[in-house]
C-alpha atoms as a PDB file:
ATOM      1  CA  UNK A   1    -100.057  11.704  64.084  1.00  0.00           C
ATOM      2  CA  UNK A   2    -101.180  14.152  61.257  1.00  0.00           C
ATOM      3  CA  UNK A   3     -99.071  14.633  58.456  1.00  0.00           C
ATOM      4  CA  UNK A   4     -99.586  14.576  54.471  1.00  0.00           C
ATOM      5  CA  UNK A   5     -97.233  13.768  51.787  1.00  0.00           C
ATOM      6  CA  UNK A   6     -96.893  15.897  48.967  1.00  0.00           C
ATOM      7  CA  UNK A   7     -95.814  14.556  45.235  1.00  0.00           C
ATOM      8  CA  UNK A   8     -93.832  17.722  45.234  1.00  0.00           C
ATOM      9  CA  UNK A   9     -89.818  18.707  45.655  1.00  0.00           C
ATOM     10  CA  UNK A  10     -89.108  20.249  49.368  1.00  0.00           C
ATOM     11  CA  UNK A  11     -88.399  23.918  49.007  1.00  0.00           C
ATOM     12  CA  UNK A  12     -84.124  23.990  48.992  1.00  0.00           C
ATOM     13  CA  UNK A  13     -83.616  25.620  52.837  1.00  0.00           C
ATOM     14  CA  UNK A  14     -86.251  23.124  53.885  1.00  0.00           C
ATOM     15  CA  UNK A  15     -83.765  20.649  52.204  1.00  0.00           C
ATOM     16  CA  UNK A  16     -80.749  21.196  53.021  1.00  0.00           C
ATOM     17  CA  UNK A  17     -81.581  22.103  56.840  1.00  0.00           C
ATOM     18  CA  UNK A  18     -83.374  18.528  57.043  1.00  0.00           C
ATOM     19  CA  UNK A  19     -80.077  16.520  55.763  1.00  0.00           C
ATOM     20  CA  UNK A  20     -78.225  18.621  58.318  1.00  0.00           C
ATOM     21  CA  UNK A  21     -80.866  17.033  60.589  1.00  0.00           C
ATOM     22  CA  UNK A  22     -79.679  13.287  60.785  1.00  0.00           C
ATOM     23  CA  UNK A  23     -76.298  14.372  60.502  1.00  0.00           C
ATOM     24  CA  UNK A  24     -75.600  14.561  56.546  1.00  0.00           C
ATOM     25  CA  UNK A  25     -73.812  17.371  56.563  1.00  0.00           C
ATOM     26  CA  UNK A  26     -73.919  20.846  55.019  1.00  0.00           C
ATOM     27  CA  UNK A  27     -74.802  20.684  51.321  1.00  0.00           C
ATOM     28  CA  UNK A  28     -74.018  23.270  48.881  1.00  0.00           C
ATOM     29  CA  UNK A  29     -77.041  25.274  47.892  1.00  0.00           C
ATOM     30  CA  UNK A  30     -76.480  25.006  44.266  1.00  0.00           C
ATOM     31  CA  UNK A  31     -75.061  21.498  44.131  1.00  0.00           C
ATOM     32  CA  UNK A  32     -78.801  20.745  46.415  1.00  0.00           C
ATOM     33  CA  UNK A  33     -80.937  22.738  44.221  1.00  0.00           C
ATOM     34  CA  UNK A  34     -79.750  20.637  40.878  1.00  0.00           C
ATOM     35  CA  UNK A  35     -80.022  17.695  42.737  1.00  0.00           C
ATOM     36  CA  UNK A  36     -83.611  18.526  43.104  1.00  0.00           C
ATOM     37  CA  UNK A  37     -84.427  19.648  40.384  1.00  0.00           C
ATOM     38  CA  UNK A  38     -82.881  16.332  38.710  1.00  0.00           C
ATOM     39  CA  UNK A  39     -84.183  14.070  40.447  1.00  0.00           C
ATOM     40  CA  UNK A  40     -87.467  11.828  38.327  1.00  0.00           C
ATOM     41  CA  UNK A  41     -89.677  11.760  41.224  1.00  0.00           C
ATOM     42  CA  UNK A  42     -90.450  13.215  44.673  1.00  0.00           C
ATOM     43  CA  UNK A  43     -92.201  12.725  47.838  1.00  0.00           C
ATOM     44  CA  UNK A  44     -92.118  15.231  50.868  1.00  0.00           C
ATOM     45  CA  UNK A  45     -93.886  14.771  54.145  1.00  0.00           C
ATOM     46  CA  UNK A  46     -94.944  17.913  56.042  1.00  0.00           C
ATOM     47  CA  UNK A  47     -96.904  18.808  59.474  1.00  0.00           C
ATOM     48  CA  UNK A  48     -98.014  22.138  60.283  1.00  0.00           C
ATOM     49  CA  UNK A  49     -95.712  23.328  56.990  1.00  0.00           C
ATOM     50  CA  UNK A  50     -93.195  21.848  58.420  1.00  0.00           C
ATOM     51  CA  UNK A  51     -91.130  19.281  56.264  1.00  0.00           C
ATOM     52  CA  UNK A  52     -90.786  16.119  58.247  1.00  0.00           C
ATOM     53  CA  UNK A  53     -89.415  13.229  55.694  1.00  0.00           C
ATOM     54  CA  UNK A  54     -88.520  13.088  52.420  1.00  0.00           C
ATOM     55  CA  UNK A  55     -87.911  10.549  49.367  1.00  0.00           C
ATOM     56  CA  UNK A  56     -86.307  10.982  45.816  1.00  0.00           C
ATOM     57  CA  UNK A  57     -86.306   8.818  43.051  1.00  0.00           C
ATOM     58  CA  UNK A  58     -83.466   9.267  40.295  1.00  0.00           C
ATOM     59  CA  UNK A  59     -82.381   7.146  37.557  1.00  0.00           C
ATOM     60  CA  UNK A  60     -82.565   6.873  33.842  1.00  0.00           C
ATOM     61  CA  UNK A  61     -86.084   6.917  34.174  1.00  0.00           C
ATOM     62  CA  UNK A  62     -86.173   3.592  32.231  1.00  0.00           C
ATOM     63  CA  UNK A  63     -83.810   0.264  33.041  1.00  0.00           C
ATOM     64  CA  UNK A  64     -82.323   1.798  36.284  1.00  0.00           C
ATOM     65  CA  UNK A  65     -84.016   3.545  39.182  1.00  0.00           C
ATOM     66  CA  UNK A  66     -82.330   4.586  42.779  1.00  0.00           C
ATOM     67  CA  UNK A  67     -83.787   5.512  45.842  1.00  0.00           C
ATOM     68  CA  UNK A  68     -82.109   8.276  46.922  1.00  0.00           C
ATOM     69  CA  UNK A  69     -82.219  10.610  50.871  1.00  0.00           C
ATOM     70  CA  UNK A  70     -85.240   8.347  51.961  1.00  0.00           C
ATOM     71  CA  UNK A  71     -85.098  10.856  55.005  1.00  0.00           C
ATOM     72  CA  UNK A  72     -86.883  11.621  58.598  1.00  0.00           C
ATOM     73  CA  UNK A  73     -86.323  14.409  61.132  1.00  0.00           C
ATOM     74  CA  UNK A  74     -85.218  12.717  64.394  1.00  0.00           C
ATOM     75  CA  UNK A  75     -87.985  13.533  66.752  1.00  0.00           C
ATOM     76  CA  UNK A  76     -90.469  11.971  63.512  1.00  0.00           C
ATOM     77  CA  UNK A  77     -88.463   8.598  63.248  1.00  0.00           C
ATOM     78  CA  UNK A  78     -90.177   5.722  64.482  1.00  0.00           C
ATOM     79  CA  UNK A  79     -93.598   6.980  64.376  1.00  0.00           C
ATOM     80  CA  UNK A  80     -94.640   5.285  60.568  1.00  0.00           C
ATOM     81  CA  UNK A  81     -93.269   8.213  58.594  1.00  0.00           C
ATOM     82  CA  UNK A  82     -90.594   6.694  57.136  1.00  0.00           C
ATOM     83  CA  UNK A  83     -92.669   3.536  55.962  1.00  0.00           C
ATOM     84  CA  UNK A  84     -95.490   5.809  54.338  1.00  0.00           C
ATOM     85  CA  UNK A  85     -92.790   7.369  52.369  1.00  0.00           C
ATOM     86  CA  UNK A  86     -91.262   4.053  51.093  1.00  0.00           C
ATOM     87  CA  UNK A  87     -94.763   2.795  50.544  1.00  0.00           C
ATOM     88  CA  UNK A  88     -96.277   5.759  48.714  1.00  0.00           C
ATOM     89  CA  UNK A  89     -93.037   5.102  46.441  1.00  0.00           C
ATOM     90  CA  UNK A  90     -93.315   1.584  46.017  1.00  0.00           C
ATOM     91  CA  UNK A  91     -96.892   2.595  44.356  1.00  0.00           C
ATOM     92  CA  UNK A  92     -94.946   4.572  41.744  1.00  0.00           C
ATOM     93  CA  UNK A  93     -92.433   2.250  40.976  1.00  0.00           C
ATOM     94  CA  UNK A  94     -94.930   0.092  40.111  1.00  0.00           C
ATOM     95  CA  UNK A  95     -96.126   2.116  37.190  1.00  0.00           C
ATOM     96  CA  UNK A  96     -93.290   3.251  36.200  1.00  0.00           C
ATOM     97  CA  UNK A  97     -90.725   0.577  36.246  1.00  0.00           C
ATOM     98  CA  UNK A  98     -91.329  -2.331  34.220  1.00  0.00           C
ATOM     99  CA  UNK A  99     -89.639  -5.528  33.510  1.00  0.00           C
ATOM    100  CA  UNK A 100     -86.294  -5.722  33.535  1.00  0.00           C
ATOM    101  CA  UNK A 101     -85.591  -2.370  35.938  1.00  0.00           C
ATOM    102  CA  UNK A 102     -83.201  -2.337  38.532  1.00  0.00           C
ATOM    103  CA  UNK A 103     -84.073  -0.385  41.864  1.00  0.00           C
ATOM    104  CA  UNK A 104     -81.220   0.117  43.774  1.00  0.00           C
ATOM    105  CA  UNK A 105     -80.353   1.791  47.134  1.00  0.00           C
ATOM    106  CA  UNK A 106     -78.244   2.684  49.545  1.00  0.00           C
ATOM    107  CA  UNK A 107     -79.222   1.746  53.143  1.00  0.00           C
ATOM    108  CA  UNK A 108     -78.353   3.136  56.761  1.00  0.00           C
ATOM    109  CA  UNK A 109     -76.036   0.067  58.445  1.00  0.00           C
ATOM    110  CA  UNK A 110     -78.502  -1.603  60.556  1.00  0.00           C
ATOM    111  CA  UNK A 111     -81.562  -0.668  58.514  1.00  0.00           C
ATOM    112  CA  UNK A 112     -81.791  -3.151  56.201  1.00  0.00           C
ATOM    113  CA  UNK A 113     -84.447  -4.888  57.361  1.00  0.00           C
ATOM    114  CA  UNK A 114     -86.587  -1.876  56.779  1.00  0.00           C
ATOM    115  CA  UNK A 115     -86.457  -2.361  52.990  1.00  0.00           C
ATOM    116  CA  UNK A 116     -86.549  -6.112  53.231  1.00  0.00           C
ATOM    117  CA  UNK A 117     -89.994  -5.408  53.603  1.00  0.00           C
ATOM    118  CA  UNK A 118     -90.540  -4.246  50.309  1.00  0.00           C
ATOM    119  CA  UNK A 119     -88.603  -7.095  48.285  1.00  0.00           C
ATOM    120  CA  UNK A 120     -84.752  -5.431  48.974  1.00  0.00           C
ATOM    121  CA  UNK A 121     -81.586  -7.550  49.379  1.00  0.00           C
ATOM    122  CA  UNK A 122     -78.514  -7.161  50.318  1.00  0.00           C
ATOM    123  CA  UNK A 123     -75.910  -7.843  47.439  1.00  0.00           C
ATOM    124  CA  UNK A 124     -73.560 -10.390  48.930  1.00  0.00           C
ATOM    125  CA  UNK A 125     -71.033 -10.478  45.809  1.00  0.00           C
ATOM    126  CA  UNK A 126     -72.958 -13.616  44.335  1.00  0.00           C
ATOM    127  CA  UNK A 127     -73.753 -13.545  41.349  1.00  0.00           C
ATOM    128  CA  UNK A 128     -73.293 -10.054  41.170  1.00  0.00           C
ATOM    129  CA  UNK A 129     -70.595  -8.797  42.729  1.00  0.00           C
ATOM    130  CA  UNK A 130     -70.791  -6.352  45.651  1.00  0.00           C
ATOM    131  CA  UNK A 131     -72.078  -2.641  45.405  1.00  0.00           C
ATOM    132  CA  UNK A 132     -69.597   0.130  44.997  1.00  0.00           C
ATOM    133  CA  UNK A 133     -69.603   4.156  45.495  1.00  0.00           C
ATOM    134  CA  UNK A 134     -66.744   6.780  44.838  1.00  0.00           C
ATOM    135  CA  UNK A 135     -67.096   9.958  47.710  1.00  0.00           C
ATOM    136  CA  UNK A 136     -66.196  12.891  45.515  1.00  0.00           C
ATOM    137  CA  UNK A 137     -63.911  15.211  47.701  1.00  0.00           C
END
């Protein structure tokens, strides 16, 4: 399979129609655009022009870093996309966050074992207590 990944933002319809996708939903256009444009790092996989996969990095840039819409259009899941993504950021994160960083993430139920692979765990409440989000609606 040819693709290439781009250290580069996705253009916003390009976006926004690939979280549709897998299901994410519709995103506002503005709420998407300052997401992008926010975020400390990006990496967008295309074929043919087409974006296929995405990955953003946000954070404070220093002590905390998240993963954030690691991404793949259905018919281009399961075919290595996804881990040349996570790899290709794993590079970066090495140069850029140094000791003492957190990398945190959110993962797909039943996809942990995905980022296992590159030193994840699952935080089980001990000694840390368990993860938590707020859904703003």
């Amino acid at each position: 399979m040819n693709y290439t990944i781009t250290e580069n933002p996705p253009k916003l319809e390009d976006f926004i129609a690939l979280r549709t996708k897998v299901g994410w939903g519709n995103t506002d256009p503005l709420l998407a655009q300052m997401s992008l444009d926010n975020s400390l790092y990006h990496l967008s996989a295309y074929q043919n022009n087409q974006l296929i996969g995405m990955v953003r990095l946000v954070g404070d840039g220093a002590l905390f870093f998240y993963i954030q819409d690691l991404v793949v259009a259905p018919v281009f899941q399961q075919t290595g996309v996804g881990k040349a993504l996570m790899t290709k950021l794993e590079q970066h994160l090495a140069k850029v966050a140094k000791y003492g960083a957190t990398i945190g993430l959110f993962s797909a139920q039943g996809k942990e074992a995905f980022y296992h692979q590159y030193g994840y765990v699952e935080r089980t409440g001990e000694p840390l207590g368990l993860g938590m989000c707020k859904f703003v609606s």
